[in-house]
Protein backbone atom coordinates (compact mmCIF):
# COMPACT_ATOMS: atom_id res chain seq x y z
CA UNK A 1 30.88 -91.47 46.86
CA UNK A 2 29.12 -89.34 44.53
CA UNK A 3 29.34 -85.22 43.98
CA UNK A 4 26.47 -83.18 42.57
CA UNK A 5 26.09 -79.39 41.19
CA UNK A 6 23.21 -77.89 43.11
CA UNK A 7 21.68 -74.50 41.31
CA UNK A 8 19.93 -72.17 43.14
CA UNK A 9 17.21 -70.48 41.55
CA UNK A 10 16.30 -66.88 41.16
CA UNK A 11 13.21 -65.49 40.90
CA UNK A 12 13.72 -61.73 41.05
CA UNK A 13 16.53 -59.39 40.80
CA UNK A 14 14.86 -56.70 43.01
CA UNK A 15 15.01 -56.36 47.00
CA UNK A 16 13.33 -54.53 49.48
CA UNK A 17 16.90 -54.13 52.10
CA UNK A 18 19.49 -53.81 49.51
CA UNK A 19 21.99 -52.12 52.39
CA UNK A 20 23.92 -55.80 52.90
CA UNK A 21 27.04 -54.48 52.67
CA UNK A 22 28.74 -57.08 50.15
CA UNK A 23 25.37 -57.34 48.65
CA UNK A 24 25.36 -55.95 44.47
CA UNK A 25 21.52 -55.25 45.26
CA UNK A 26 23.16 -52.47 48.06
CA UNK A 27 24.68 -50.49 45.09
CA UNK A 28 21.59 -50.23 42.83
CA UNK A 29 18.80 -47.73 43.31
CA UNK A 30 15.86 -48.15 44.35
CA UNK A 31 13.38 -49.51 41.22
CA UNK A 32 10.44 -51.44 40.28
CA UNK A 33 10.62 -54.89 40.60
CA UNK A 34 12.47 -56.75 38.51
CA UNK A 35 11.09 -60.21 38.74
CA UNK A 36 11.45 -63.25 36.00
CA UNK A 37 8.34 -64.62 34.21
CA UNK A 38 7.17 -68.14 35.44
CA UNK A 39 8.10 -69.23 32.08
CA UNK A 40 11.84 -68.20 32.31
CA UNK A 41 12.01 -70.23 35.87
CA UNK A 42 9.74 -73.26 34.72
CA UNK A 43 12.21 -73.64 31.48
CA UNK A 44 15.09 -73.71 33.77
CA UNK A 45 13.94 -76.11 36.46
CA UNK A 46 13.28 -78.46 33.48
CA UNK A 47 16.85 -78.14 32.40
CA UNK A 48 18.18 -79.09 35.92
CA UNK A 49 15.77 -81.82 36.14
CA UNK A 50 16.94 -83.65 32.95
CA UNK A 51 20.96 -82.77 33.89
CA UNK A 52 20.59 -84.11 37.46
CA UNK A 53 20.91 -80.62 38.50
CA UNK A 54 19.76 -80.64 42.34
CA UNK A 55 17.53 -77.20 43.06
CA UNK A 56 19.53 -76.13 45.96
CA UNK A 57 16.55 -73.74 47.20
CA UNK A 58 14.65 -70.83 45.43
CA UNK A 59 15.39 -67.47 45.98
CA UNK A 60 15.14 -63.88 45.26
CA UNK A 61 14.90 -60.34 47.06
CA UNK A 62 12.52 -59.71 49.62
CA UNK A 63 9.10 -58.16 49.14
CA UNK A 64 9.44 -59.40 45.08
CA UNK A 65 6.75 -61.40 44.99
CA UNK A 66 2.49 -61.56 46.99
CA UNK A 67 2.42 -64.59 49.00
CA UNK A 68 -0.31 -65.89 46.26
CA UNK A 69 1.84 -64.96 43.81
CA UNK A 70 4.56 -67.11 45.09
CA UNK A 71 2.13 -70.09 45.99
CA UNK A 72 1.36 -70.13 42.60
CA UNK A 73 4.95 -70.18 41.34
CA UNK A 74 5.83 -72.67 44.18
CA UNK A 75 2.30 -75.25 42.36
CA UNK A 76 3.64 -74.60 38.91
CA UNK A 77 7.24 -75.55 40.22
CA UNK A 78 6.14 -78.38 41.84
CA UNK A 79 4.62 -79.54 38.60
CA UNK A 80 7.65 -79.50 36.74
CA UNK A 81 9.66 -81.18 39.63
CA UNK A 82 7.71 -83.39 41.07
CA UNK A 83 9.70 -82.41 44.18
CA UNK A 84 9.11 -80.04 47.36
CA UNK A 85 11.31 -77.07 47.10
CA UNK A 86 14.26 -75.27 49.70
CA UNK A 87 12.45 -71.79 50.04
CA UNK A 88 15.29 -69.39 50.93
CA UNK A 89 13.07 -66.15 50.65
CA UNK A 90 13.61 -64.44 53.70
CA UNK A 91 12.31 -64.79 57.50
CA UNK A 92 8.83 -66.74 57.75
CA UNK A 93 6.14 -66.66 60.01
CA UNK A 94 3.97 -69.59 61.08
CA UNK A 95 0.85 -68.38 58.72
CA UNK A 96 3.05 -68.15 55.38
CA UNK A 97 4.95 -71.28 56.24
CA UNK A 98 1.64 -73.47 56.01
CA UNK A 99 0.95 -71.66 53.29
CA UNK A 100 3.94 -72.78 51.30
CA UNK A 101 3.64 -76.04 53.35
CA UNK A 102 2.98 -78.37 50.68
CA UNK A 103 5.55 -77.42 48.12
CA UNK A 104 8.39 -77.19 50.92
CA UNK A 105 11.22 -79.38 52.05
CA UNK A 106 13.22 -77.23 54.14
CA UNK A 107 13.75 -73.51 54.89
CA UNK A 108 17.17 -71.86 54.51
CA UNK A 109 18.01 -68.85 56.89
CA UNK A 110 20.86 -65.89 55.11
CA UNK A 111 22.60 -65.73 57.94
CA UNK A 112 25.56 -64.67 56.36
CA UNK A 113 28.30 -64.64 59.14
CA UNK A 114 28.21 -66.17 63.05
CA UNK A 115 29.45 -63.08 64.29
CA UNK A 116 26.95 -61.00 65.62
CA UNK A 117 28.92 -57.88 65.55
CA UNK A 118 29.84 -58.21 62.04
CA UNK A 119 26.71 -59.26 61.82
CA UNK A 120 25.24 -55.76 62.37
CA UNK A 121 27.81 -54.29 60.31
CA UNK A 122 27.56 -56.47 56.95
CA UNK A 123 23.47 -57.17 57.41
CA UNK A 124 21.90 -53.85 59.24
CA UNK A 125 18.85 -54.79 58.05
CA UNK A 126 18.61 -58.46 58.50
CA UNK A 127 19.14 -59.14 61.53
CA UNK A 128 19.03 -63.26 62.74
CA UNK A 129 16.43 -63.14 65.74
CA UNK A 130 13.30 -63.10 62.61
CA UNK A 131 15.40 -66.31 61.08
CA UNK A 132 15.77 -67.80 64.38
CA UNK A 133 11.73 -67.53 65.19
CA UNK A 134 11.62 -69.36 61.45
CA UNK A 135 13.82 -72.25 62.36
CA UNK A 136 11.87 -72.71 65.41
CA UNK A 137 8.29 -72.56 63.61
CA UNK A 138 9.64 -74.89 61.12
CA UNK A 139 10.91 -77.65 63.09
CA UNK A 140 7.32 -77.80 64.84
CA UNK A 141 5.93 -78.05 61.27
CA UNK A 142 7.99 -80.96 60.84
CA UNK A 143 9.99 -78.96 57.69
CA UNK A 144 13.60 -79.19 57.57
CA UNK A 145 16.18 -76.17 58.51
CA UNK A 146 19.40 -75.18 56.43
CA UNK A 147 21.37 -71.68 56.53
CA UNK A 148 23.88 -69.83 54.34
CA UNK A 149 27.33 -68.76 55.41
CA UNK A 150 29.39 -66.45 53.48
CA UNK A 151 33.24 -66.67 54.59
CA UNK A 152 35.52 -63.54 54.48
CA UNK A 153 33.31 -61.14 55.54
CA UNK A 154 35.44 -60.47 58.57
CA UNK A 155 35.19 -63.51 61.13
CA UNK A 156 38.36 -65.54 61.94
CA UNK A 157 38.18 -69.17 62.47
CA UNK A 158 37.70 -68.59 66.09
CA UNK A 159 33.92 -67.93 65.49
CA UNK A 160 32.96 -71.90 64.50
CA UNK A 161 32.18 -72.51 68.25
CA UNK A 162 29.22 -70.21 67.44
CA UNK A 163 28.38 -71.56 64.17
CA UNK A 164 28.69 -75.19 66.20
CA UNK A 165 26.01 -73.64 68.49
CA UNK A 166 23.64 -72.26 66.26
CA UNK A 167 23.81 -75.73 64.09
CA UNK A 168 23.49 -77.57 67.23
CA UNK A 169 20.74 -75.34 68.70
CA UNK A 170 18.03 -75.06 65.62
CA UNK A 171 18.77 -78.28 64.40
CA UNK A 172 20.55 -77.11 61.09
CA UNK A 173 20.63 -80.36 58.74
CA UNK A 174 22.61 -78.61 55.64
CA UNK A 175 24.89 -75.63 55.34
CA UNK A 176 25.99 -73.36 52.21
CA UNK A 177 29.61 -71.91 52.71
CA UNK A 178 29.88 -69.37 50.20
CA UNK A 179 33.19 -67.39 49.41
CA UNK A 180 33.06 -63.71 49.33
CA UNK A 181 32.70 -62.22 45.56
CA UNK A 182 33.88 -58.67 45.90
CA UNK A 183 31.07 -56.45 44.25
CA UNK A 184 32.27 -53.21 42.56
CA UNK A 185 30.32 -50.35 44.81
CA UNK A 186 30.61 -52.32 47.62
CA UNK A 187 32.65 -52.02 51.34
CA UNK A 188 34.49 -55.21 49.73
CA UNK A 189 35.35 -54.53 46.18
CA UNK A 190 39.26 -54.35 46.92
CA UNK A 191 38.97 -57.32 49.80
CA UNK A 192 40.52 -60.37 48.98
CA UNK A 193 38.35 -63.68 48.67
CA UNK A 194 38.80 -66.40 51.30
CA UNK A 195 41.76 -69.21 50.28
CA UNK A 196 40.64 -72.30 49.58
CA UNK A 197 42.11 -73.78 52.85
CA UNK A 198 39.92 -71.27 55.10
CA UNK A 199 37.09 -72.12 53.14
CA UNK A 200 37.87 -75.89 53.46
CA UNK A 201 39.26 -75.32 57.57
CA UNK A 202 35.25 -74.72 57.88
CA UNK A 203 33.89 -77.52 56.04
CA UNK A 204 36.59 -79.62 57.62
CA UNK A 205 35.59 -78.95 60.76
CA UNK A 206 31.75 -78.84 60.44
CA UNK A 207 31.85 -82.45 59.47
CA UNK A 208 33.91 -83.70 61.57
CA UNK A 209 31.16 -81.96 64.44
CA UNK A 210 28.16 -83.04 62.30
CA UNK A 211 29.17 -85.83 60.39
CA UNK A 212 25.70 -86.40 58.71
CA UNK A 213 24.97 -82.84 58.15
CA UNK A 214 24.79 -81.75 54.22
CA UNK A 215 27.52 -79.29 53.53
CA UNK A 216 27.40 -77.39 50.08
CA UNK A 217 30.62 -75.61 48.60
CA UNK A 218 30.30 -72.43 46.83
CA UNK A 219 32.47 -71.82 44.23
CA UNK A 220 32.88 -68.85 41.23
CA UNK A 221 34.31 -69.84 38.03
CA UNK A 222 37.63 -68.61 38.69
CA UNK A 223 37.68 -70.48 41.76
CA UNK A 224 37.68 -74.22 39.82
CA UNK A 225 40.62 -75.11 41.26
CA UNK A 226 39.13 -74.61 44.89
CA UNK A 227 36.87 -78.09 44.32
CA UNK A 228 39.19 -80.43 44.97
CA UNK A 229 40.14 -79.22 48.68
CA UNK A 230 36.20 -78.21 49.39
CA UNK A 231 35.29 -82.05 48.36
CA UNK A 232 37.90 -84.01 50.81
CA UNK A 233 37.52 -81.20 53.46
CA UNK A 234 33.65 -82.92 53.75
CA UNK A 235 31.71 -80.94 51.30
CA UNK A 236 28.65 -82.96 49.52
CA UNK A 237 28.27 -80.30 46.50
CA UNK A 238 29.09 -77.33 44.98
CA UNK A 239 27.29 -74.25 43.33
CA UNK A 240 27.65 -70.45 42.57
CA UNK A 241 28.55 -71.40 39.15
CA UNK A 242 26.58 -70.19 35.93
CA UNK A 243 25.94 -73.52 34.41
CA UNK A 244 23.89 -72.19 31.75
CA UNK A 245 25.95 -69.68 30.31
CA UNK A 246 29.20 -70.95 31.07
CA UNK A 247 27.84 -74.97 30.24
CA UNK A 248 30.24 -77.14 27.76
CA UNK A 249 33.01 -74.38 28.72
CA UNK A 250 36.68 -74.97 29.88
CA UNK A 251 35.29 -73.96 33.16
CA UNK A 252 32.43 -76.21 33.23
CA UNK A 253 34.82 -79.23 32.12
CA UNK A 254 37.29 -78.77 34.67
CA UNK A 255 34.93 -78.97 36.93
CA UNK A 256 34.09 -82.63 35.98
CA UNK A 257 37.88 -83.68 35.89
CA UNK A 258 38.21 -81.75 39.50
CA UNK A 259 35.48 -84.11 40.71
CA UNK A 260 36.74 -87.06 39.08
CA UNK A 261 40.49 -86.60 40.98
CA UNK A 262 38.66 -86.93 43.91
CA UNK A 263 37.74 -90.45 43.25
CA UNK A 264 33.87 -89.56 43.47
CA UNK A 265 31.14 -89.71 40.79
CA UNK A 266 29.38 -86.50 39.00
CA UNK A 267 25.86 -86.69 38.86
CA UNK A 268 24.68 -85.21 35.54
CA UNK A 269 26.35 -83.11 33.70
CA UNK A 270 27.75 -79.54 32.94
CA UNK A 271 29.15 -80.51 29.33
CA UNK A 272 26.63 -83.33 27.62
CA UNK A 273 22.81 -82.53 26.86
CA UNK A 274 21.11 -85.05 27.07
CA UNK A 275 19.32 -87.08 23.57
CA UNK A 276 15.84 -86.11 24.43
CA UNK A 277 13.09 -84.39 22.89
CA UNK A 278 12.50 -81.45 24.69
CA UNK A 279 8.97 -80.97 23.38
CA UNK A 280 7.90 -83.78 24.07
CA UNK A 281 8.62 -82.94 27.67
CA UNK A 282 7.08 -79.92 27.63
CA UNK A 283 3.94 -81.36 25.83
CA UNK A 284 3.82 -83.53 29.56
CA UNK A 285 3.85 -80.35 31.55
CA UNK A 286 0.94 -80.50 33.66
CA UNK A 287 0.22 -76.46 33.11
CA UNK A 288 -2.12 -74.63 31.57
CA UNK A 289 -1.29 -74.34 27.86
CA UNK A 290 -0.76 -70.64 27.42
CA UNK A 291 2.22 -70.65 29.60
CA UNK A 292 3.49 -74.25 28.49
CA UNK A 293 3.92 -72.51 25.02
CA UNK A 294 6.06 -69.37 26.96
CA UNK A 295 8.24 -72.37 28.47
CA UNK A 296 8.50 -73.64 25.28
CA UNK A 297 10.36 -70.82 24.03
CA UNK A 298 12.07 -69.92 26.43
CA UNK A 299 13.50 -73.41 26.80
CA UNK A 300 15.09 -73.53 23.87
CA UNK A 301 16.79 -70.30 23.68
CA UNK A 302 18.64 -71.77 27.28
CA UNK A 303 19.52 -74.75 25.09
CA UNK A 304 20.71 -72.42 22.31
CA UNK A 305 23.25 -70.52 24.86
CA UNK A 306 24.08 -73.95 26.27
CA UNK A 307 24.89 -75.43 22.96
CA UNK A 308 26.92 -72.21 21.64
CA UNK A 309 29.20 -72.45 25.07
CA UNK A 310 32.16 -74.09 24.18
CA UNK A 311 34.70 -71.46 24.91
């Protein structure tokens, strides 16, 4: 059986809600926005592509980027890739899904937590009735549907019949459970983090439910220890960790033993670059040539941090 890391990729650090209550974005004030150059995103989708990193969807704050702007991104992506994309970029409608339609696999709906009066509490202004609308849009379109959950938030274990529901309703064909991170500014900074055995009590019992579903285990760096009971609870993958600044670290090679207790097989690799030459990669890039040169550099100051991480 084989275990991946899947990295989700941002595209902006700027949001048009920021009041999710465990949400860093809710703390910061209100600014222009702060979104990455293509070049800085291009670079790192060519690093996960030659690690066996799996792009678990792209993201970033709502209202970031035009749709053309993002169409374009999405092509350029798609060039590096060769693969369609998870978009996890907010509710959809019909219109802006075919627009994306050729660069996307799936959609992925923040729903955060099952509850729907936590719900209102932790996400006032993201409600799930727009994400809903999406899933059903999608599935006509013949695109796949996925959702985030983020445990600790409130809920009790009594709330998977609901998440069973929803899964069951809008055909949900992979699931992120994400542990609370307690932000500093936040309703949560002194909350405690979900155990590892809540965490796993919901994978656990999603796949025994949906046994062909994809489940995806986030995990933060001081949470290493959380992989083996997240992998034999039923969980495909994990994520949430910073693989780029934290690669070839203690962190990054427990992480690979962790795995490799489980009996299962890592795919890639968060400790060994590969022997390639990068430029030569980047000379293939089917983009135009004044940005291929900004991916250029950028690329190798990731592999500069990447090769300095040891510690």
């Amino acid at each position: 059986m084989k275990t991946w890391f899947e990295r989700a990729i941002f595209f902006s650090w700027y949001c048009d809600i920021r009041d999710c209550a465990y949400c860093y974005m809710s703390t910061q004030p209100k600014k222009k926005k702060a979104v990455r150059s293509q070049a800085s995103i291009l670079a790192e989708l060519l690093i996960c592509k030659k690690l066996k990193w799996k792009v678990g969807f792209i993201s970033g704050g709502i209202g970031a980027f035009s749709k053309t702007e993002f169409k374009n991104l999405l092509k350029n992506m798609y060039k590096v890739s060769k693969e369609k994309f998870w978009l996890n970029i907010g509710p959809l409608d019909k219109q802006t899904l075919k627009l994306y339609l050729q660069y996307t696999k799936g959609v992925v709906g923040s729903i955060e937590t099952i509850n729907p009066k936590l719900h209102k509490l932790v996400c006032p202004s993201k409600p799930t009735k727009p994400y809903e609308k999406m899933f059903r849009i999608s599935k006509r379109l013949k695109l796949k549907n996925a959702m985030t959950i983020i445990l600790g938030l409130g809920e009790t274990i009594d709330d998977f019949e609901k998440l069973k529901r929803f899964i069951k309703k809008y055909n949900i064909v992979k699931i992120h459970f994400y542990g609370l991170n307690p932000q500093k500014g936040t309703i949560f900074e002194k909350a405690d983090p979900p155990s590892k055995e809540y965490q796993a009590e919901w994978i656990k019992k999603t796949r025994q439910i949906f046994p062909k579903i994809d489940i995806q285990c986030g995990i933060w760096k001081d949470r290493v220890d959380y992989i083996p009971t997240l992998l034999e609870a039923g969980s495909n993958s994990i994520s949430k960790f910073p693989a780029i600044r934290l690669f070839n670290s203690d962190y990054a090679k427990k992480i690979e033993q962790k795995v490799k207790k489980t009996n299962r097989t890592f795919v890639g690799s968060l400790t060994k670059l590969p022997k390639i030459n990068w430029n030569k990669e980047i000379d293939k890039l089917n983009i135009e040539k004044g940005l291929k040169e900004q991916v250029r550099k950028k690329l190798f100051k990731y592999l500069e941090v990447m090769r300095k991480s040891k510690k």
